[in-house]
Protein backbone atom coordinates (compact mmCIF):
# COMPACT_ATOMS: atom_id res chain seq x y z
CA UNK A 1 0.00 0.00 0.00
CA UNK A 2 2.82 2.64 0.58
CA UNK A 3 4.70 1.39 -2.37
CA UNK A 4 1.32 2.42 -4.34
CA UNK A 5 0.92 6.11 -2.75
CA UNK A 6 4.61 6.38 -3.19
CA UNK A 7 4.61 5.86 -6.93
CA UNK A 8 0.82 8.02 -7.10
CA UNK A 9 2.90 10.81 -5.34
CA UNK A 10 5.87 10.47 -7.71
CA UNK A 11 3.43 10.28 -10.91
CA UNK A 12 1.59 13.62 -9.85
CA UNK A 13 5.25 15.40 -9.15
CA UNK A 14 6.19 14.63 -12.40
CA UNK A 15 3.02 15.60 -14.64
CA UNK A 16 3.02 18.83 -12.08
CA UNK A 17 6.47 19.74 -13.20
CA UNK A 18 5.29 18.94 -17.14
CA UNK A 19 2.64 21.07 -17.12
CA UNK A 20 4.74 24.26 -15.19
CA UNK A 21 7.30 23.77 -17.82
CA UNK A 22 4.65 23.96 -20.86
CA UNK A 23 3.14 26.79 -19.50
CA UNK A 24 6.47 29.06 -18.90
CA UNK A 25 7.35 30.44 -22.23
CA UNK A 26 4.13 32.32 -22.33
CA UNK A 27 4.79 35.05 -20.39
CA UNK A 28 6.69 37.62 -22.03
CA UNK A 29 7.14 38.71 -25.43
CA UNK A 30 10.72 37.70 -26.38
CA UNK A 31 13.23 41.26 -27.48
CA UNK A 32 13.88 40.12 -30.83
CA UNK A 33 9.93 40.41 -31.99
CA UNK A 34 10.18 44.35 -30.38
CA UNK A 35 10.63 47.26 -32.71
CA UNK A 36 13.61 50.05 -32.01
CA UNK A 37 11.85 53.14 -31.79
CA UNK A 38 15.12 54.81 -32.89
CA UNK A 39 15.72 52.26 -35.80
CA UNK A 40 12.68 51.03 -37.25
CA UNK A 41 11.81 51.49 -40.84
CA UNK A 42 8.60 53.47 -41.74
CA UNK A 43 7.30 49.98 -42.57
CA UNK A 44 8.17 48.03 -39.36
CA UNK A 45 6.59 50.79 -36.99
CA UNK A 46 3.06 50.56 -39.12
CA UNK A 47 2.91 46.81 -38.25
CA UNK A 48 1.78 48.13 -34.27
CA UNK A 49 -1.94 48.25 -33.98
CA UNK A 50 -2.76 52.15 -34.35
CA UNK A 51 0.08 53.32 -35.65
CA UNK A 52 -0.44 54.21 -39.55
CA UNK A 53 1.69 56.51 -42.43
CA UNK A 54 1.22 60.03 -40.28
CA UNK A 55 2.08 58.22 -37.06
CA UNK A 56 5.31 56.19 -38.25
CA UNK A 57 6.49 59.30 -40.43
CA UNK A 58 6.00 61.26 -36.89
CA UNK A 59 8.05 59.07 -34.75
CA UNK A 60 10.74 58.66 -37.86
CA UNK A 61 11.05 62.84 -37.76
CA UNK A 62 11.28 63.07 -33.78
CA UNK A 63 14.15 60.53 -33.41
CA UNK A 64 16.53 59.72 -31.20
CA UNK A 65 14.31 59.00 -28.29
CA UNK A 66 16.36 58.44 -24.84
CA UNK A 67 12.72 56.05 -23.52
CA UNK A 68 9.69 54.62 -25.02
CA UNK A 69 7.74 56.87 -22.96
CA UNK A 70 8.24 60.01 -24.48
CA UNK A 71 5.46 59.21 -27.21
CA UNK A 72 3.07 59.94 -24.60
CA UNK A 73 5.46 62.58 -23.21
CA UNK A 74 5.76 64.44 -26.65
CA UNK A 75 1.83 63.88 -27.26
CA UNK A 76 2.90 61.68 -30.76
CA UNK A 77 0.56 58.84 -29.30
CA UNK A 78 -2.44 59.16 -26.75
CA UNK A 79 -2.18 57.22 -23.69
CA UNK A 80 -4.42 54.63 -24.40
CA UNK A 81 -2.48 53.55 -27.80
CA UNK A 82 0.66 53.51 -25.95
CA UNK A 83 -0.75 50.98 -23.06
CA UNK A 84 -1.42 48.33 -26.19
CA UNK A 85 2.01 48.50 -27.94
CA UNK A 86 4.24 49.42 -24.90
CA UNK A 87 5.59 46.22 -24.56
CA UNK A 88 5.86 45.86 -28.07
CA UNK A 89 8.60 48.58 -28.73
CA UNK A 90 11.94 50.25 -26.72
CA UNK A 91 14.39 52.66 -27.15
CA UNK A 92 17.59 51.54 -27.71
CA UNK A 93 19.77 54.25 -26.26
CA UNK A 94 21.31 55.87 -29.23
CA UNK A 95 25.26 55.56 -29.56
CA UNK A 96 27.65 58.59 -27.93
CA UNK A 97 29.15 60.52 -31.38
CA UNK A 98 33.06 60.15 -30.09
CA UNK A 99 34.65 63.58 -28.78
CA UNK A 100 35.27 65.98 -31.54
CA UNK A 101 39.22 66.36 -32.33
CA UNK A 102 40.64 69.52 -31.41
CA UNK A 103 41.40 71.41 -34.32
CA UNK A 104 45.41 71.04 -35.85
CA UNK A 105 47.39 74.00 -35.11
CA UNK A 106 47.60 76.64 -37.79
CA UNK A 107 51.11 76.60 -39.85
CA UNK A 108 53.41 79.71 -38.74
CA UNK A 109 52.84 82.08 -41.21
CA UNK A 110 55.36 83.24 -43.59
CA UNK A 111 57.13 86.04 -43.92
């Protein structure tokens, strides 16, 4: 009898641990299916639900943005269209242009 609840026991752990494993990947939308706010093509950004020509030719024209948020922030999106694609799109920080090189001497002049 305790050889059979054992194994029952053992059987449910198992088909527990199945199901918690099946259900896992489901939670978040993986970063490679995001759009770049700062790099997207006209054509990417009009695949997000409310987001047509005028809206992706907007956000094209106000680039670099430093966070997602500033389409609210700017009033480019309302509120309520940037709660549906938030976690859709990010800003990828836009690359530092290197220090500008101080400018070569001038040659003595002549005289």
């Amino acid at each position: 009898m305790r050889v059979a609840a054992s194994l029952c026991a053992v059987v449910l752990l198992i088909l527990g641990n199945a199901q918690a494993q099946t259900r896992a990947p489901a939670q978040a939308a993986p970063v490679a299916s995001q759009i770049d706010l700062n790099s997207a093509s006209r054509d990417q950004l009009m695949t997000l639900d409310g987001i047509g020509e005028v809206r992706a030719d907007a956000i094209i024209r106000s680039r670099p943005f430093k966070a997602k948020t500033e389409l609210v922030e700017r009033h480019m999106i309302p509120e309520a269209l940037y709660d549906k694609i938030a976690d859709k799109v990010y800003a990828r920080p836009v690359p530092a242009a290197p220090p500008a090189r101080p400018a070569a001497p001038a040659p003595p002049a002549r005289r």
